[in-house]
N, C-alpha and C. Protein backbone atom coordinates (compact mmCIF):
# COMPACT_ATOMS: atom_id res chain seq x y z
N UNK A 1 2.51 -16.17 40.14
CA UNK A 1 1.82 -14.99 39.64
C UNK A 1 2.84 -14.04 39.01
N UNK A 2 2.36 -13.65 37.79
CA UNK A 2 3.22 -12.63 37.02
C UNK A 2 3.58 -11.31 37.88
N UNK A 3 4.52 -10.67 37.82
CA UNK A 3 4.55 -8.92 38.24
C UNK A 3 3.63 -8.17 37.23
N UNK A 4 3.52 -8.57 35.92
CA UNK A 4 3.11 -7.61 34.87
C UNK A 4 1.95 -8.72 34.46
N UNK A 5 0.90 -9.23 34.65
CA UNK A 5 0.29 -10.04 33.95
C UNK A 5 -0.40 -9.81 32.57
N UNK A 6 -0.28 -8.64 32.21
CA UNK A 6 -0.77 -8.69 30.54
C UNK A 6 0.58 -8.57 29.42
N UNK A 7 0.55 -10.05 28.87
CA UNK A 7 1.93 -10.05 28.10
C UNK A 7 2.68 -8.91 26.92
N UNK A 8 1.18 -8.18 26.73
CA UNK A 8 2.15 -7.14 26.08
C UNK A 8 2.61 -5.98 26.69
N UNK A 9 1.84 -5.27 28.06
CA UNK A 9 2.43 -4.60 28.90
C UNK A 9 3.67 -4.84 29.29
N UNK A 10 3.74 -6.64 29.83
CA UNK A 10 5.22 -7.00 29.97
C UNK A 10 6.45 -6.78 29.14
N UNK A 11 6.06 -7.62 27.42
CA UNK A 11 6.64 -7.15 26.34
C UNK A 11 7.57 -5.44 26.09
N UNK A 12 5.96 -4.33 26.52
CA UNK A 12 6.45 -2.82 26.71
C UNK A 12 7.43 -2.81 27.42
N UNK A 13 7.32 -2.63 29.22
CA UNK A 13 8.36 -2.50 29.85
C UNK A 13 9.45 -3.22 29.95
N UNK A 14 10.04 -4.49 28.95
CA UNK A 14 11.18 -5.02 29.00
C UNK A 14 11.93 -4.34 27.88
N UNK A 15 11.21 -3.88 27.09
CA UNK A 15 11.61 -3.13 25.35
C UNK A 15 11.73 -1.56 26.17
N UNK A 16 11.04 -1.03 26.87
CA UNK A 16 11.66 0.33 27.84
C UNK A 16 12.91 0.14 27.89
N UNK A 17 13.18 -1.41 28.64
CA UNK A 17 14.43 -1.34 29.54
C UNK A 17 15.35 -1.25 28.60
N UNK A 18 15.02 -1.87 27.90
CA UNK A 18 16.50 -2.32 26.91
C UNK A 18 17.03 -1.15 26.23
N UNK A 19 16.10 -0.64 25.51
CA UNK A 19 15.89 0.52 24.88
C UNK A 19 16.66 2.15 25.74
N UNK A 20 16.29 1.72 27.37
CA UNK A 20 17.04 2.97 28.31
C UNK A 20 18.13 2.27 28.47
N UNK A 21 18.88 1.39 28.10
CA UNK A 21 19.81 0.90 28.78
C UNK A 21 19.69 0.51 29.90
N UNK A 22 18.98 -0.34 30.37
CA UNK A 22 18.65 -1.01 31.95
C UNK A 22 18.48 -2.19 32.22
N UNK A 23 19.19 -2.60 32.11
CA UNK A 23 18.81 -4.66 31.70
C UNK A 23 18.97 -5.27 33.25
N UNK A 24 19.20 -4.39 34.19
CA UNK A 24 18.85 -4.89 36.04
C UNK A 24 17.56 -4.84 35.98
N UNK A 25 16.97 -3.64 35.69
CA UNK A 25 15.25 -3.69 36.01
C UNK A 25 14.54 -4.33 34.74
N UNK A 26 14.97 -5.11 33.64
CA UNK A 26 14.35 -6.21 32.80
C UNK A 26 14.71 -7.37 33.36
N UNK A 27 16.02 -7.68 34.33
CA UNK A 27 15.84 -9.17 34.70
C UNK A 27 14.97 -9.10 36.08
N UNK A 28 14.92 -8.07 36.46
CA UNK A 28 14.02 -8.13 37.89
C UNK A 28 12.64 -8.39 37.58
N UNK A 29 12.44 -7.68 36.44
CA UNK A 29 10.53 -7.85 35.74
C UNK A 29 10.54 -9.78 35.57
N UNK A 30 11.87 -9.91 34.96
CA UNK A 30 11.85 -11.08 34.91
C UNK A 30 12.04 -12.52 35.68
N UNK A 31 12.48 -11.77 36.75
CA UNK A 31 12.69 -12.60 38.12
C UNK A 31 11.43 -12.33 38.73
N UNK A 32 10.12 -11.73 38.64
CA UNK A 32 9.34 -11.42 38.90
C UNK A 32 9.06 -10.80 40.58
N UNK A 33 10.27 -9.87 40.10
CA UNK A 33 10.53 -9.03 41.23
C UNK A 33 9.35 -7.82 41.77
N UNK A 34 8.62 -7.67 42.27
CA UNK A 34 7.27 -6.42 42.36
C UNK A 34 8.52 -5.18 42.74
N UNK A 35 9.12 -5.04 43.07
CA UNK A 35 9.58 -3.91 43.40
C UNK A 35 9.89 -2.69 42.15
N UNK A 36 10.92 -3.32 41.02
CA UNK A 36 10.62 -2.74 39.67
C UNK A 36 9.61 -2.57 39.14
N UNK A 37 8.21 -3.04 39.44
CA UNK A 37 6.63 -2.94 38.26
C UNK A 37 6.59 -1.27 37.93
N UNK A 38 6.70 -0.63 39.28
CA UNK A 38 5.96 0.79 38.82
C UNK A 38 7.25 1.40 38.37
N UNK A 39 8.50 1.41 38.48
CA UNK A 39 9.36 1.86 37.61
C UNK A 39 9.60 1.55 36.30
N UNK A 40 9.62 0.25 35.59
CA UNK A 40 9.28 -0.06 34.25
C UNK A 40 7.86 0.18 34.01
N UNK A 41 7.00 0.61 34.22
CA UNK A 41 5.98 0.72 33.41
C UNK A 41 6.31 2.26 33.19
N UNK A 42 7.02 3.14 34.60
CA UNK A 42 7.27 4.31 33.89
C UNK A 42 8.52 4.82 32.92
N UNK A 43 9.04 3.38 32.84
CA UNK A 43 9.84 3.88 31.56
C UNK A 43 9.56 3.51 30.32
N UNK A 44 8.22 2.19 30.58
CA UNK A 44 7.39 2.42 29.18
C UNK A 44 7.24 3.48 28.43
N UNK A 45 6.15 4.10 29.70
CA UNK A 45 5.27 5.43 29.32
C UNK A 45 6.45 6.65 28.51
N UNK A 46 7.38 6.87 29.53
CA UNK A 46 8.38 7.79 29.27
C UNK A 46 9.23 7.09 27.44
N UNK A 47 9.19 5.99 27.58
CA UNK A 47 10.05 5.63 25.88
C UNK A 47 8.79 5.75 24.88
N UNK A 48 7.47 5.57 24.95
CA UNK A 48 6.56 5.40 24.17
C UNK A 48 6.48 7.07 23.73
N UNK A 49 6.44 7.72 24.59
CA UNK A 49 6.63 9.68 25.05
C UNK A 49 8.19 9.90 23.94
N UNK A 50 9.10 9.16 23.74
CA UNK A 50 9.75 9.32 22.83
C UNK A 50 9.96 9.15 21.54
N UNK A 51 9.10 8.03 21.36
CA UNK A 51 8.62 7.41 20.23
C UNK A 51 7.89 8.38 19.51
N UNK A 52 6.91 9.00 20.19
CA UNK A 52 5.60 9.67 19.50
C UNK A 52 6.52 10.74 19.18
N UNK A 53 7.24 11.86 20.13
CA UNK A 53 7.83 12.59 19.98
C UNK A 53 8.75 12.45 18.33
N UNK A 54 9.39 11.53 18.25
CA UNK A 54 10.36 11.43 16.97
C UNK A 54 9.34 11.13 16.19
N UNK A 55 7.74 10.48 15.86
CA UNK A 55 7.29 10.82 14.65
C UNK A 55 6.56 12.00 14.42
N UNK A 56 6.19 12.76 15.51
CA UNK A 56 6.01 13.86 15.47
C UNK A 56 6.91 14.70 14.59
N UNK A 57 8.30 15.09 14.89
CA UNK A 57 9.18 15.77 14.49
C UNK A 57 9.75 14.76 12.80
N UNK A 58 9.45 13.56 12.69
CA UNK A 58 9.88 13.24 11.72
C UNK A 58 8.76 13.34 10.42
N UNK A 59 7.88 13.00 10.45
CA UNK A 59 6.37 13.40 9.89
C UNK A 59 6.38 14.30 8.86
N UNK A 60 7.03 15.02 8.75
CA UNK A 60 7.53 17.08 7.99
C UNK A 60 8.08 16.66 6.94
N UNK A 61 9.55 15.45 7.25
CA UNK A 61 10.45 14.79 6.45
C UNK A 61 10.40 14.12 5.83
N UNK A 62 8.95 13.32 5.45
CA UNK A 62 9.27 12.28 4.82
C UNK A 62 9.26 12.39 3.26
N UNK A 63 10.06 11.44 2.86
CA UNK A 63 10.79 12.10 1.39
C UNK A 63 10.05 11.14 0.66
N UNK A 64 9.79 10.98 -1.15
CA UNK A 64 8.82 10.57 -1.80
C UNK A 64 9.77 10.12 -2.52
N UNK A 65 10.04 8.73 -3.11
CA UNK A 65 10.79 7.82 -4.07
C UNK A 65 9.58 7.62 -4.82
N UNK A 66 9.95 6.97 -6.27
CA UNK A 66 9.24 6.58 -6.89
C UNK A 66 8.86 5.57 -6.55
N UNK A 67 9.03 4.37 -5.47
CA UNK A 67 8.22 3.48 -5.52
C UNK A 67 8.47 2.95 -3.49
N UNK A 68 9.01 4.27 -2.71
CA UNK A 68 9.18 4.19 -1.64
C UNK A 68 9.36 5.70 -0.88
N UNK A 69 8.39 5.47 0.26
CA UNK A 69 8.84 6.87 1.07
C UNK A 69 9.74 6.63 1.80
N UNK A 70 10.84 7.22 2.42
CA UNK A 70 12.08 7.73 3.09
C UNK A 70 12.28 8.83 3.88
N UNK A 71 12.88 8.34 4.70
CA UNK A 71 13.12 9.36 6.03
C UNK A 71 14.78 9.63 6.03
N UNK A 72 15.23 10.64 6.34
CA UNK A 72 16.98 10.93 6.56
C UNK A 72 16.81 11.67 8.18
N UNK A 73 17.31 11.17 9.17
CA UNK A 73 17.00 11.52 10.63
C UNK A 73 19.04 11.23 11.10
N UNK A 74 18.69 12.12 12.07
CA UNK A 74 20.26 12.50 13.33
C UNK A 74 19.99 11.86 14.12
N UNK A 75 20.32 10.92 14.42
CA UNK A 75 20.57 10.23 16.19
C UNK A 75 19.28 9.92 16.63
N UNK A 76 18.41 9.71 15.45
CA UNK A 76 16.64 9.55 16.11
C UNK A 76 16.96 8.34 17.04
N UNK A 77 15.56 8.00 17.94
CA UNK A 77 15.40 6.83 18.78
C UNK A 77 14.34 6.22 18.08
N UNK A 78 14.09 4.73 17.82
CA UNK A 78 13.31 3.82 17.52
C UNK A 78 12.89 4.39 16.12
N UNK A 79 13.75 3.94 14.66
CA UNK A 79 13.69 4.09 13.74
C UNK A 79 13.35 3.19 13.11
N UNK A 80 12.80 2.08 13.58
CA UNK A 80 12.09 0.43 13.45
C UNK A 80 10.52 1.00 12.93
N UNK A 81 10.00 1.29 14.28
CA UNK A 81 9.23 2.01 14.79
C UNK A 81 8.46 2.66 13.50
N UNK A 82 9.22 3.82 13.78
CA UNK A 82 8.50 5.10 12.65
C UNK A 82 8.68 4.65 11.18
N UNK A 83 9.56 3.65 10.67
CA UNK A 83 9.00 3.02 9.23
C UNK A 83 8.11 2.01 9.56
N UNK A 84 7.61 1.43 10.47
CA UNK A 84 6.07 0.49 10.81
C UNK A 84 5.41 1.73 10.64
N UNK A 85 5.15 2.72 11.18
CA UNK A 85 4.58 3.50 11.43
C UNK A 85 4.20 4.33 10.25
N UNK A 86 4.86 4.48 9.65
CA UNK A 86 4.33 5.05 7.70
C UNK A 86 4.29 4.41 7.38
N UNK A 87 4.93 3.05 6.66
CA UNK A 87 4.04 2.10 6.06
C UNK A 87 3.05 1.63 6.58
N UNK A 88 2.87 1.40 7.56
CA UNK A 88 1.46 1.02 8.48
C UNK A 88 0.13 1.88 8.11
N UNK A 89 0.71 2.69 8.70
CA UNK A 89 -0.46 3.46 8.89
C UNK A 89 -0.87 4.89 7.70
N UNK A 90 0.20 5.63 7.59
CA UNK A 90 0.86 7.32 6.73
C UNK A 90 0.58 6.61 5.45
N UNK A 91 1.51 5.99 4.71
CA UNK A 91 1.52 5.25 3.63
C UNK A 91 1.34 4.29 3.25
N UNK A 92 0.39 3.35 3.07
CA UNK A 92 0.41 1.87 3.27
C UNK A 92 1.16 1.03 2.21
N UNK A 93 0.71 1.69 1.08
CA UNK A 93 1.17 1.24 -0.21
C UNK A 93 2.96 1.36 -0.67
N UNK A 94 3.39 1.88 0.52
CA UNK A 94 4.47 2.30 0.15
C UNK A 94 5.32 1.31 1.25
N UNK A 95 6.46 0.69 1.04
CA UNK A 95 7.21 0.31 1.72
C UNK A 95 7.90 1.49 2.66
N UNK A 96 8.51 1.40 3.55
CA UNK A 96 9.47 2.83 4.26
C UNK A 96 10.72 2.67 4.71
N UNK A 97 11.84 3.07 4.22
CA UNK A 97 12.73 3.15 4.99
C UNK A 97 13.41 4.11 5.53
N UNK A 98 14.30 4.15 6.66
CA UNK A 98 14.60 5.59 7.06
C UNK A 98 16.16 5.36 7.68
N UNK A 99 16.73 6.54 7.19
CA UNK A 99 18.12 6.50 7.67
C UNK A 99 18.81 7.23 8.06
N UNK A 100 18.86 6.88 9.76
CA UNK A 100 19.52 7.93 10.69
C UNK A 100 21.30 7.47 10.56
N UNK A 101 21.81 9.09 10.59
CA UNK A 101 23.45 9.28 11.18
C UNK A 101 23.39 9.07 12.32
N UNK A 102 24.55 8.04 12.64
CA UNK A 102 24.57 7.76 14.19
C UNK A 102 26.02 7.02 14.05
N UNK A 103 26.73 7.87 15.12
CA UNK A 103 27.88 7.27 14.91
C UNK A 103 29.11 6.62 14.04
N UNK A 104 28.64 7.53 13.30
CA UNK A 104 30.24 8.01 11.94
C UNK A 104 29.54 7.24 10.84
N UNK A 105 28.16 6.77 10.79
CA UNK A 105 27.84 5.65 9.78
C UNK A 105 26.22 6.58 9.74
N UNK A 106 25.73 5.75 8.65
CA UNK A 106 24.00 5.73 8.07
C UNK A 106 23.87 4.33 8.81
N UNK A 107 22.69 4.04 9.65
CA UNK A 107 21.80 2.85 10.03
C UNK A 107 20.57 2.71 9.31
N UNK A 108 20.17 2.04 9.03
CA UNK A 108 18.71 2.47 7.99
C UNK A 108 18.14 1.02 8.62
N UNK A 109 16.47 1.31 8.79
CA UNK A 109 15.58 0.52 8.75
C UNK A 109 14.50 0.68 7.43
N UNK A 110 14.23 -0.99 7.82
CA UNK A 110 13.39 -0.78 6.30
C UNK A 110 12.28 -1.25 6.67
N UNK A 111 10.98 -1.20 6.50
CA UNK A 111 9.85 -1.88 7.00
C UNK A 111 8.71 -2.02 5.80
N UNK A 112 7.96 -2.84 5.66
CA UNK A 112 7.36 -3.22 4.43
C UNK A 112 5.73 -3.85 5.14
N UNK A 113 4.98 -4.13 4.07
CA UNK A 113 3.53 -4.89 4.43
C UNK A 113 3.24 -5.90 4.34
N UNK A 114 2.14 -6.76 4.83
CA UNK A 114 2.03 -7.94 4.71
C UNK A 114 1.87 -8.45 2.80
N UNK A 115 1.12 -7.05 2.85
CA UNK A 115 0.26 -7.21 1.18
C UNK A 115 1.79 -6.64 0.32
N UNK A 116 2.78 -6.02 0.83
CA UNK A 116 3.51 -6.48 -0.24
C UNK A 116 4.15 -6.87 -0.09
N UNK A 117 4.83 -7.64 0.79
CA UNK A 117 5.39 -8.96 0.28
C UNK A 117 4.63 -10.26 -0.37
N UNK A 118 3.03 -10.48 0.12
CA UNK A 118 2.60 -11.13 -1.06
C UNK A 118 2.41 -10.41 -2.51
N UNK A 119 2.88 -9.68 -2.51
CA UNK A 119 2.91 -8.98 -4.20
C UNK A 119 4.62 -8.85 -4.49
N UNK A 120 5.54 -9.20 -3.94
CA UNK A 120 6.91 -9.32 -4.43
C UNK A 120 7.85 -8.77 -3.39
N UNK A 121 7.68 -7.88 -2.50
CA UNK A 121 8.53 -7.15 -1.97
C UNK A 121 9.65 -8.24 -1.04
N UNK A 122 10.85 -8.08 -1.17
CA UNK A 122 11.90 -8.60 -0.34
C UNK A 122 12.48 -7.50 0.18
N UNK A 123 12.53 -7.07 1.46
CA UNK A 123 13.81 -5.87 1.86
C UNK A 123 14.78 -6.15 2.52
N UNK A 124 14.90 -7.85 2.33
CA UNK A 124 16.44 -7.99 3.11
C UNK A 124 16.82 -8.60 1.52
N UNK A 125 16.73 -8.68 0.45
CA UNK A 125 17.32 -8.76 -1.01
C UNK A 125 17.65 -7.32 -1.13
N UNK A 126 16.86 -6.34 -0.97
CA UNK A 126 16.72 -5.00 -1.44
C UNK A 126 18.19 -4.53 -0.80
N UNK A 127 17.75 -4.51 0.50
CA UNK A 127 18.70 -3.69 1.40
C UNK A 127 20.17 -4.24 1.57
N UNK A 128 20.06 -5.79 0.88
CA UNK A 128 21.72 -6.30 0.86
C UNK A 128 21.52 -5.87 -0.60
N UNK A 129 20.97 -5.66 -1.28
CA UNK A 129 22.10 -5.49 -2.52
C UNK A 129 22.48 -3.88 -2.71
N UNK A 130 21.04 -2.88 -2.57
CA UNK A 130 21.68 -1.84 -1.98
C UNK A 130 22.88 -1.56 -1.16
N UNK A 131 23.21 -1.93 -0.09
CA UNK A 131 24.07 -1.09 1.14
C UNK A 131 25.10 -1.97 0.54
N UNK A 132 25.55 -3.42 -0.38
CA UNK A 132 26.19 -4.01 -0.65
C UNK A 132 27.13 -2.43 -1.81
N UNK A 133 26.34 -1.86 -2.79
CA UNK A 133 26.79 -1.39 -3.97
C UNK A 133 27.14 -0.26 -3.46
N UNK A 134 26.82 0.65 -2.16
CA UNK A 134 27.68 1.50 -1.43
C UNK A 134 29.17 1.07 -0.50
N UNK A 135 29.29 0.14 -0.54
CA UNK A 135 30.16 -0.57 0.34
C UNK A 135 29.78 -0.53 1.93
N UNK A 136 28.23 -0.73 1.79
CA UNK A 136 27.82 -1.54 3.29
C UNK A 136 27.19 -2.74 3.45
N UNK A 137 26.52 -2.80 4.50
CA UNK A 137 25.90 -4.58 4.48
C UNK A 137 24.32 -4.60 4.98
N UNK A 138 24.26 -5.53 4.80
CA UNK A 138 22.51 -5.09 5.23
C UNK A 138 22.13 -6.32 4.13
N UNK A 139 20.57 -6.91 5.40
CA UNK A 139 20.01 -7.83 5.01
C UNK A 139 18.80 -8.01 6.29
N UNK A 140 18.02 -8.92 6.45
CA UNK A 140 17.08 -9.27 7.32
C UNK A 140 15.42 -10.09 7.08
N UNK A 141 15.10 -9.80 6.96
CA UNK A 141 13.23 -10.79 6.50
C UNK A 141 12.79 -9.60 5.37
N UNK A 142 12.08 -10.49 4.94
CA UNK A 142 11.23 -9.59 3.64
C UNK A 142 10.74 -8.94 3.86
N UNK A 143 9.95 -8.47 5.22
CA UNK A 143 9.25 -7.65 5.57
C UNK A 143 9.78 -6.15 6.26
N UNK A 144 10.67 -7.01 6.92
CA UNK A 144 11.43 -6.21 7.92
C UNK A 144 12.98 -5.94 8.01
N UNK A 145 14.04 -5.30 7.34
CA UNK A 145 15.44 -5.47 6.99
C UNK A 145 15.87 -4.20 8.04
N UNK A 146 17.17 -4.47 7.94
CA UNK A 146 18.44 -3.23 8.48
C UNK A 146 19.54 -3.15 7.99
N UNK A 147 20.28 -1.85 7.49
CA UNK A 147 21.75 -1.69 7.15
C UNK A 147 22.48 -1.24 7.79
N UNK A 148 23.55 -0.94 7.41
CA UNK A 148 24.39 0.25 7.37
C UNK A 148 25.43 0.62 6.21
N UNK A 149 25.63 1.88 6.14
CA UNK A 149 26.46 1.95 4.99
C UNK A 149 27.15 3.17 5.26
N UNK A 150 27.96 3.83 4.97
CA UNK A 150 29.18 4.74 5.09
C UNK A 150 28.82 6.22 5.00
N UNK A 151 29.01 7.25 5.54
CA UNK A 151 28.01 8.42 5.61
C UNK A 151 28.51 8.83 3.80
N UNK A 152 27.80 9.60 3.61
CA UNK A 152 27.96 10.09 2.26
C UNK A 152 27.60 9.30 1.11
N UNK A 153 27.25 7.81 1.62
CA UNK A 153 26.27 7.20 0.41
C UNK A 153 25.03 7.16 0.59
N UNK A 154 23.94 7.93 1.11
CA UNK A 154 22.62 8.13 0.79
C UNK A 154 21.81 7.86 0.19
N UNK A 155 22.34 9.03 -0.81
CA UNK A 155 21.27 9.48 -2.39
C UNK A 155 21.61 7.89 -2.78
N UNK A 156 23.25 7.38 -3.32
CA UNK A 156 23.26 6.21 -3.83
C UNK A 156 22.43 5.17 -4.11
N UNK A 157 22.03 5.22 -2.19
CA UNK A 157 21.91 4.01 -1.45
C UNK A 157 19.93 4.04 -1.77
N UNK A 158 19.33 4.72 -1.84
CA UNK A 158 18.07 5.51 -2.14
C UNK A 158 17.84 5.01 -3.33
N UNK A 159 18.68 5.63 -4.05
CA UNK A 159 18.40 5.73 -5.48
C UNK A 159 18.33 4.03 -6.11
N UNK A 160 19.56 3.38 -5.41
CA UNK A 160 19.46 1.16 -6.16
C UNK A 160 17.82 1.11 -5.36
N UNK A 161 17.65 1.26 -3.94
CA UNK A 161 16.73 0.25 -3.35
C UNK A 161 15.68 0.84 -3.88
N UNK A 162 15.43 2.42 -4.24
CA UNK A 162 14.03 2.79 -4.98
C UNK A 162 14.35 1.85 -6.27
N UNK A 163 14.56 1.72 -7.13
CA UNK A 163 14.73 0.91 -8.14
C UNK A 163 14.53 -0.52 -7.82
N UNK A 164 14.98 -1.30 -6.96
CA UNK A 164 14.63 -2.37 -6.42
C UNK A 164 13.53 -2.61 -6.20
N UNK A 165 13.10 -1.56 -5.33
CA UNK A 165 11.54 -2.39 -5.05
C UNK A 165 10.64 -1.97 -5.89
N UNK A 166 10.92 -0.84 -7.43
CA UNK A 166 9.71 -0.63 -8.23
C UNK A 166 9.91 -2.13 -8.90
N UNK A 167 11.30 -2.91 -9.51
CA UNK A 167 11.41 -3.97 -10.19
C UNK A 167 10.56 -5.21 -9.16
N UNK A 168 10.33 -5.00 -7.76
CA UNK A 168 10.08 -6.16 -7.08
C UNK A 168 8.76 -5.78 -7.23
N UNK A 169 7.94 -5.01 -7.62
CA UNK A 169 6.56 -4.54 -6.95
C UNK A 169 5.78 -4.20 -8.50
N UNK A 170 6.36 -4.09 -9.43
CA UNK A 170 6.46 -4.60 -10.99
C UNK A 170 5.47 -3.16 -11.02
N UNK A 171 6.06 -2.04 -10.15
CA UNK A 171 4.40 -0.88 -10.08
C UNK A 171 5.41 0.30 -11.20
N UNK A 172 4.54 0.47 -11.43
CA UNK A 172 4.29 1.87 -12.21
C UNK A 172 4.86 3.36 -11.10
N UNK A 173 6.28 4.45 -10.99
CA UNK A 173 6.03 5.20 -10.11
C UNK A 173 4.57 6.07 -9.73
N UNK A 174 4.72 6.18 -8.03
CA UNK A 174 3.81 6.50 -7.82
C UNK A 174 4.09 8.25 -7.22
């Protein structure tokens, strides 16, 4: 018998753990230890409580490319996340990427749709040739990419991948 028997509850509180730094109480969920259940589910609740929190506060920010919205965030948590979360839901039509300072560098996530990548979109082409022409690196699935690139290339870095994905998405700015 499972500790957590609904697999995405389980899924939640192992992505808590990892996410708090706690990988004793993710192998215990996973040793199917009962003693951890009600503590990872409350660090679900408590990381999901962070999640909402950073699109709350990020929501204000989001910046308008011609053929992509963009986020510029400090030390946010789950920046995966909140570009699913505007392209998903905020913007659909728009691919999203967002790029938090964290640790002497830009990290950027990129997140995209099902419907456009069947209409052209690549963001691990995008995002390696971008973060490539700032002197960073970055690559990942068409749908779903990550970089990094050197603080102070931004706008640069903005400016190739908006261009990228209007040439991949053959659209007209929007």
């Amino acid at each position: 018998c499972e500790v957590i028997p609904n697999a995405n509850d389980f899924v939640s509180c192992l992505n808590a753990c990892s996410r708090l730094n706690d990988p004793g109480l993710a192998l215990s969920l996973c040793l199917r230890d009962p003693a951890g259940v009600s503590h990872a589910r409350r660090a679900a609740v408590d990381y999901q409580r962070t999640l909402v929190r950073e699109m709350n506060a990020a929501e204000p920010s989001i910046l308008h490319g011609d053929h992509i919205k963009y986020l510029m965030l400090d030390d946010a948590e789950g920046t995966g996340i909140i570009a699913s979360t505007v392209t998903g839901f905020l913007y659909p039509d728009h691919p999203c990427i967002v790029l938090n300072h964290s640790d002497g560098k830009i990290k950027i996530s990129a997140r995209g749709t099902k419907y456009q990548v069947a209409s052209g979109l690549d963001l691990a082409e995008v995002l390696r040739i971008a973060s490539e022409s700032v002197g960073g690196r970055g690559g990942g699935h068409s749908i779903a990419s990550g970089a990094a690139i050197p603080k102070g290339a931004a706008d640069a870095f903005i400016s190739t991948a908006d261009s990228l994905v209007g040439a991949q998405l053959g659209g007209e700015p929007q």
